[in-house]
Protein backbone atom coordinates (compact mmCIF):
# COMPACT_ATOMS: atom_id res chain seq x y z
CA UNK A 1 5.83 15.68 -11.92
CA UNK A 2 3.79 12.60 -10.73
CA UNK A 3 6.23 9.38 -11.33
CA UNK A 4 5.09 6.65 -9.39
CA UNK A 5 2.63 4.87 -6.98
CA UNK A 6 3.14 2.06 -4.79
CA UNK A 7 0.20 0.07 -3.58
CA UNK A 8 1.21 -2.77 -0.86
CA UNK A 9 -1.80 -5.13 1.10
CA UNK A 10 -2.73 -5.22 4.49
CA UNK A 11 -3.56 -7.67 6.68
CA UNK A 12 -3.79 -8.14 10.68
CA UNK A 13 -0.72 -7.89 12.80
CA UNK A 14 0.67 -10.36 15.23
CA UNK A 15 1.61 -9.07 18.75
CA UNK A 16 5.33 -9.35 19.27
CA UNK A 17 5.86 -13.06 21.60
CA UNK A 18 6.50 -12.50 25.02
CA UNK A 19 9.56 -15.08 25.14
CA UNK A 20 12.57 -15.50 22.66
CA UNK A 21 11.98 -17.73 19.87
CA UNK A 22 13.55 -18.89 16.91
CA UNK A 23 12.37 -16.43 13.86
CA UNK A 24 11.84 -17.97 10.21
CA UNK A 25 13.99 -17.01 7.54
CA UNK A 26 14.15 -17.01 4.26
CA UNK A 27 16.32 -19.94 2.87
CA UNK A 28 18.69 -17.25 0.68
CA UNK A 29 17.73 -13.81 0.35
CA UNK A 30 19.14 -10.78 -1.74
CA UNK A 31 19.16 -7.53 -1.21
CA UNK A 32 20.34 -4.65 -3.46
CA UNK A 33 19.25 -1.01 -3.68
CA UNK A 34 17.22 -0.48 -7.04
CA UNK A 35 18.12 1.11 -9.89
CA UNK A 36 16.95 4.58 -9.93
CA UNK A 37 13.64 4.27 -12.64
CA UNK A 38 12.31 7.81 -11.63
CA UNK A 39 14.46 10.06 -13.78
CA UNK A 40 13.08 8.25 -16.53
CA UNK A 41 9.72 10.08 -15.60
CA UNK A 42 8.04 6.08 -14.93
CA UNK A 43 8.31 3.25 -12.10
CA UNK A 44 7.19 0.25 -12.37
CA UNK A 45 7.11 -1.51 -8.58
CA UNK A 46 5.65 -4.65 -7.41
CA UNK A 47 5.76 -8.10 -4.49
CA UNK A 48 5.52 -11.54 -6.04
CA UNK A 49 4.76 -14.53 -4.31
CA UNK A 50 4.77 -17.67 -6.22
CA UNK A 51 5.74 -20.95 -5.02
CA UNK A 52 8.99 -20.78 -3.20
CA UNK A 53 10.20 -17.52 -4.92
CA UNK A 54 9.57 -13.96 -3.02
CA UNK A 55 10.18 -11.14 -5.57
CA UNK A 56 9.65 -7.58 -4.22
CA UNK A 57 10.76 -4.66 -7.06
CA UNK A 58 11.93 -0.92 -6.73
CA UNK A 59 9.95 -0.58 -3.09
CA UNK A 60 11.01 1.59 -0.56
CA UNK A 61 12.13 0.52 2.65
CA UNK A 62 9.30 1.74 4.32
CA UNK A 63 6.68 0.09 1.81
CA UNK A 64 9.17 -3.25 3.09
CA UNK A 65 8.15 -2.46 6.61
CA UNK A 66 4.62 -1.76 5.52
CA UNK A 67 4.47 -4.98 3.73
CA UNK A 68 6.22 -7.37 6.54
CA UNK A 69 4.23 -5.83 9.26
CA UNK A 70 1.01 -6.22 7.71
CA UNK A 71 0.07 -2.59 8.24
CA UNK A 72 -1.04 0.96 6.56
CA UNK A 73 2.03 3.51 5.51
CA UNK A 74 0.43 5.88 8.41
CA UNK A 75 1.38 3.33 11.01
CA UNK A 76 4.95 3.18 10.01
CA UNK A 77 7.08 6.29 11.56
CA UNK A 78 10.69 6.58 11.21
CA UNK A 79 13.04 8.27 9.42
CA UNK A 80 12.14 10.33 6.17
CA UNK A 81 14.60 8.69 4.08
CA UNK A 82 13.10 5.19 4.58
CA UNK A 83 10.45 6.49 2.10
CA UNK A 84 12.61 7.51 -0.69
CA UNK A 85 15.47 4.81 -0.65
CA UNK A 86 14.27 1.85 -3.03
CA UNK A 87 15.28 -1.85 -2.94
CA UNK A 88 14.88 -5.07 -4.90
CA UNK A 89 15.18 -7.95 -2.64
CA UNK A 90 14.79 -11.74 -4.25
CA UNK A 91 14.10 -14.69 -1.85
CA UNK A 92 13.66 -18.26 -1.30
CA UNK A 93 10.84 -20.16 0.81
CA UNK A 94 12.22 -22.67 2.60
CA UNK A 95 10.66 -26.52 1.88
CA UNK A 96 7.28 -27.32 3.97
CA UNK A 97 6.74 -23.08 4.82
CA UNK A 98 3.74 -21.44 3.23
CA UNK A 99 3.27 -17.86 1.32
CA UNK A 100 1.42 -16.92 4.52
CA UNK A 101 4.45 -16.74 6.30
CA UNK A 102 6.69 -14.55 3.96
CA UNK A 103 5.93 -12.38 6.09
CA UNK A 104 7.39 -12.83 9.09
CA UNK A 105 10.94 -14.19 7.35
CA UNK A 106 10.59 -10.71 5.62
CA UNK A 107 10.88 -9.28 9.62
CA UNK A 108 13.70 -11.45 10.49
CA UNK A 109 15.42 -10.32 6.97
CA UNK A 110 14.75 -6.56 7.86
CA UNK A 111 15.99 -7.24 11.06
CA UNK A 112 19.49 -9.20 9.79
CA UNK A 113 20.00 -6.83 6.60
CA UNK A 114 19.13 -3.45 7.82
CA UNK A 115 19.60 -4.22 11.83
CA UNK A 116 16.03 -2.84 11.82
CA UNK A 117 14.59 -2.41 15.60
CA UNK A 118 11.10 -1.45 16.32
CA UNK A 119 8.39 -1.17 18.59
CA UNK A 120 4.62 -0.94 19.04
CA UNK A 121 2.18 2.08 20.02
CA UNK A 122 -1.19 2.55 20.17
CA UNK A 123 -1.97 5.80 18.67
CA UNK A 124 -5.50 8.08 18.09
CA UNK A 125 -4.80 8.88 14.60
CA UNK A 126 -7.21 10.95 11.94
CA UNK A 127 -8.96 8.84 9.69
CA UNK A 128 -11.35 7.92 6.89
CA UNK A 129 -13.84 5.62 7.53
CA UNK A 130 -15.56 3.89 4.51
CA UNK A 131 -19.69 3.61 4.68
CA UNK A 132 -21.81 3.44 2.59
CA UNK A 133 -25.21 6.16 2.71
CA UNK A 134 -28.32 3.40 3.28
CA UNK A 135 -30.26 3.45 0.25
CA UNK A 136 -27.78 4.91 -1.53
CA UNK A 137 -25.40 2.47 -2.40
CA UNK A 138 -25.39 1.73 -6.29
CA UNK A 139 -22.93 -0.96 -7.16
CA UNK A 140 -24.41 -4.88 -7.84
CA UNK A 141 -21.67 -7.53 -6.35
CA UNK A 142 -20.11 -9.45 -9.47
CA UNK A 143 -20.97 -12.75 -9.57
CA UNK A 144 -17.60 -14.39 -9.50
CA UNK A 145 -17.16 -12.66 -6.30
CA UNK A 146 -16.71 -15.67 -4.36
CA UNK A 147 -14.35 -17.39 -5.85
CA UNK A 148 -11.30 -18.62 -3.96
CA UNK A 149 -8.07 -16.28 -4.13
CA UNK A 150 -5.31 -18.02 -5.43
CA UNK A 151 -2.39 -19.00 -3.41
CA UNK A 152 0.20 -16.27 -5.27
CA UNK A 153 0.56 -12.52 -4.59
CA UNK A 154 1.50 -10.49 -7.18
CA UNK A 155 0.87 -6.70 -6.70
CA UNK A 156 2.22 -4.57 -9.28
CA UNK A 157 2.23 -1.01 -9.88
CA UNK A 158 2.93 1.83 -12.82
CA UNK A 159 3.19 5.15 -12.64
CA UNK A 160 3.65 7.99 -14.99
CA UNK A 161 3.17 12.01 -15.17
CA UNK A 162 0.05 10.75 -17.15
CA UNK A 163 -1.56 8.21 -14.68
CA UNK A 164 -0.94 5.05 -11.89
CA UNK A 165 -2.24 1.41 -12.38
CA UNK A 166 -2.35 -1.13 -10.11
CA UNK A 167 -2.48 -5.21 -10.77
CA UNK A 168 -3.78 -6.33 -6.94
CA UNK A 169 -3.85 -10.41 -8.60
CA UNK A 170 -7.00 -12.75 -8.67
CA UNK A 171 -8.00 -10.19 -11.28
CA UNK A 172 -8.22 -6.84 -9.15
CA UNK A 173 -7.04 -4.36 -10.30
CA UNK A 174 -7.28 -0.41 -10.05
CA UNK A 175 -6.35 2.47 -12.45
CA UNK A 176 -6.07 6.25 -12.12
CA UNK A 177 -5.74 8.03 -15.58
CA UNK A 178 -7.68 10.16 -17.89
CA UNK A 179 -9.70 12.12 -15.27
CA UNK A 180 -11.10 8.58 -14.49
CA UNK A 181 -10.89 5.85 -11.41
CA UNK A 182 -11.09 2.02 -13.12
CA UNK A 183 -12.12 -0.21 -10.50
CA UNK A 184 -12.10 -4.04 -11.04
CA UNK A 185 -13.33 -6.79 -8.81
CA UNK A 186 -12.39 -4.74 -5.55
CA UNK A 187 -13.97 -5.50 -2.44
CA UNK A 188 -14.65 -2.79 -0.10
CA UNK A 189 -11.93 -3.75 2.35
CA UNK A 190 -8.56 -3.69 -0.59
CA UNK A 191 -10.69 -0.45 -1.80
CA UNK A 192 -10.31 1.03 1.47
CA UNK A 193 -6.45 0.27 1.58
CA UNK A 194 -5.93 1.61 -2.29
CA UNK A 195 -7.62 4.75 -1.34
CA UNK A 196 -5.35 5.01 1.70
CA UNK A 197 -2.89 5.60 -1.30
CA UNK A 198 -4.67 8.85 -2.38
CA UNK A 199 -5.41 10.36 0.61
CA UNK A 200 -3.83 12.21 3.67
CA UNK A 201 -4.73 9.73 6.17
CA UNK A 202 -5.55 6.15 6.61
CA UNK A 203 -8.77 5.06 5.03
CA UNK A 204 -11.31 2.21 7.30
CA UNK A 205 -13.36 -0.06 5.55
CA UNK A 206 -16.93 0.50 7.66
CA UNK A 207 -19.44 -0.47 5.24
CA UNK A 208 -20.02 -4.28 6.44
CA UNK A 209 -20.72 -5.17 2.15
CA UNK A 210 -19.59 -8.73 1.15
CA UNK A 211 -18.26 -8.88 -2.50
CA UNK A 212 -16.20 -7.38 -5.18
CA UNK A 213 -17.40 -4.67 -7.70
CA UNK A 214 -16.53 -3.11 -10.60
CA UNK A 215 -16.45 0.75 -11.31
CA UNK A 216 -15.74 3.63 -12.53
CA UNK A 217 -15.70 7.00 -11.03
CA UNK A 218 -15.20 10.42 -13.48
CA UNK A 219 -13.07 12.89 -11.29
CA UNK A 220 -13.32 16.86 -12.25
CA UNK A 221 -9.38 18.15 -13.58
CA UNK A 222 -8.63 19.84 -10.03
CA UNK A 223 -9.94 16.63 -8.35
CA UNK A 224 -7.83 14.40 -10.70
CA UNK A 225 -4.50 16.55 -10.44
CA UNK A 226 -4.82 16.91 -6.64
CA UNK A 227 -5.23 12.66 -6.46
CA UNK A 228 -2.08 12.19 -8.63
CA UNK A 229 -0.16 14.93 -6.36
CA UNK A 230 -0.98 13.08 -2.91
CA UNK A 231 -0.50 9.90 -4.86
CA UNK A 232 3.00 10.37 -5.78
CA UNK A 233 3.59 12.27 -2.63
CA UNK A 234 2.36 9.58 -0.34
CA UNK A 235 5.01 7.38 -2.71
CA UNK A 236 8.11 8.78 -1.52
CA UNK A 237 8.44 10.93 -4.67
CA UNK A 238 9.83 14.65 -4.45
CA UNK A 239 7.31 17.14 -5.50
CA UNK A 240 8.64 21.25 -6.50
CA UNK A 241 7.50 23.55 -4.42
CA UNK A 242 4.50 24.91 -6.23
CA UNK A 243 3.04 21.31 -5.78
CA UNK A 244 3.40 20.75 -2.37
CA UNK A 245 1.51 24.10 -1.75
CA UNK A 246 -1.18 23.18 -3.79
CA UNK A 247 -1.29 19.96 -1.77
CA UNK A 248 -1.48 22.33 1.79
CA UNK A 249 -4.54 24.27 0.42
CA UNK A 250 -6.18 20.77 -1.43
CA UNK A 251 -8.63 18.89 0.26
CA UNK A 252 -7.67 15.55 1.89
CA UNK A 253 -10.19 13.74 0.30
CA UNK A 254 -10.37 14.59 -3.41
CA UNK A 255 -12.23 11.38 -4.49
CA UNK A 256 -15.30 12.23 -1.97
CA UNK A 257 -17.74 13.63 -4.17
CA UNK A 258 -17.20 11.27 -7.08
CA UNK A 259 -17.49 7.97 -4.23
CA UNK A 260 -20.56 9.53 -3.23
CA UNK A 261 -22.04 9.34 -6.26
CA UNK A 262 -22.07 5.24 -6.21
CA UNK A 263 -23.42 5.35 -2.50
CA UNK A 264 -20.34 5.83 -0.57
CA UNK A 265 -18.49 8.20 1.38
CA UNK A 266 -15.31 8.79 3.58
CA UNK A 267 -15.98 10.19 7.53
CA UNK A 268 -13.45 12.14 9.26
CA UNK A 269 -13.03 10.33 12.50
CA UNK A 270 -10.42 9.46 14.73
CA UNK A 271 -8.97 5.77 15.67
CA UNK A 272 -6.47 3.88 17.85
CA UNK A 273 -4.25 2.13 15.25
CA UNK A 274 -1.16 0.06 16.05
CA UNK A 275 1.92 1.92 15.00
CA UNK A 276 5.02 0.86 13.95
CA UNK A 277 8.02 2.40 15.57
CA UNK A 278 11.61 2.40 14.24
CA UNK A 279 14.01 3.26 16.83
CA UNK A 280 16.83 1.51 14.38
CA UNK A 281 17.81 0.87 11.03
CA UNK A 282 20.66 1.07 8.35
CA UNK A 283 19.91 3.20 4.96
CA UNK A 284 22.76 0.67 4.14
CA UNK A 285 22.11 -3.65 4.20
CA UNK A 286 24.71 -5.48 5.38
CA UNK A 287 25.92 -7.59 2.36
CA UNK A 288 24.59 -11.54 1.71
């Protein structure tokens, strides 16, 4: 059964300082595993940013660790349980710091909670790159593409046996239900992370096109039932048996044909990404 999706941003990563220094934390910070939403056959998961207040909902650790490092779920190896244990942590900004560095505090709060340790690698993985086929390309930019982001984040996500949607904030949003892919004012670089989501691999944004778009892509029944399997499989969620072998013989990359139809199209290639290592780390937080 397909139960939930969890969709987290990415952004560049920082290389680690060279000297000791003084980390920023969070003012107060909670954390407390979640309650378990899956046996109820939906999840409803999400990180909040507004004002002082940092708000991150039913996410498993290693979505945390995806989400403080700034990185793709592929570049984030440790152990298997960090992708099914859940957790609701709650924090506070302190005065004068800025969303921008949430974070960072939510490193030093990993570190002081779970006694998380990591380190970096450069690794050749397999990839998607996103291009688009010249002359090919189909979509018209919408015109309030431009406008400046606001200074929250607020990424939520649903999922059910019947479909995932994703809020992505500043009005972007994505939707998989119904045999059908809703797009809404994605650029191509967030629609190269979302699609990470559905695939066996990373996903590149290649194309070089400014703007957001709106679209919808029809998927064939196989091609739609393969996407929710590596959807809620990518998720953390345990799939029966007779799923995960559908998954082995299923393409990697069951939205290609429909993408290609609007001018686009995933590669195969191979990249050096920056990996996340965890060498330590507590299913357990220390207490507040």
């Amino acid at each position: 059964m397909i139960r939930s999706l969890v969709v987290v941003t990415a952004v560049a990563v920082s290389a680690p300082p060279l000297v000791a220094q003084t980390r920023p934390q969070f003012e107060v910070a909670s954390v407390k595993p979640s309650a378990d939403q899956l046996q109820s056959g939906t999840a409803a998961i999400g990180v909040h940013i507004s004002g002082s207040q940092v708000r991150i909902a039913f996410t498993s650790l290693k979505d945390v660790i995806v989400y403080a490092y700034g990185v793709l779920p592929a570049q984030v190896t440790g152990p298997d349980w960090m992708a099914t244990e859940r957790f609701d942590i709650s924090a506070k900004l302190p005065d004068g710091s800025s969303a921008a560095q949430a974070r960072e505090m939510m490193q030093s709060l990993l570190a002081d909670r779970f006694e998380l340790k990591v380190h970096h690698e450069s690794r050749e993985l397999p990839v998607f790159a996103l291009v688009a086929a010249k002359g090919r390309f189909t979509l018209t930019p919408r015109a309030d593409a431009g406008a400046p982001p606001s200074d929250a984040t607020n990424v939520v996500a649903g999922g059910s046996a019947n479909g995932a949607a994703v809020d992505l904030g500043d009005g972007a949003s994505f939707s998989l239900a119904n045999n059908q892919v809703v797009a809404t004012k994605l650029t191509m670089p967030l629609l190269a992370n979302v699609l990470t989501r559905f695939m066996d691999r990373p996903v590149l944004d290649q194309t070089a096109i400014p703007g957001a778009f709106d679209f919808t892509l029809t998927l064939t029944p196989d091609e739609y039932n393969i996407t929710l399997l590596r959807t809620a499989a990518n998720a953390g969620v345990t799939l029966p048996p007779q799923a995960m072998r559908a998954l082995d013989y299923a393409s990697g990359n069951p939205l290609g044909p429909s993408l290609e139809k609007i001018g686009l199209s995933l590669d195969s290639r191979r990249a050096p990404l920056d990996v996340i290592v965890v060498d330590s780390v507590r299913k357990t937080p220390t207490d507040d």
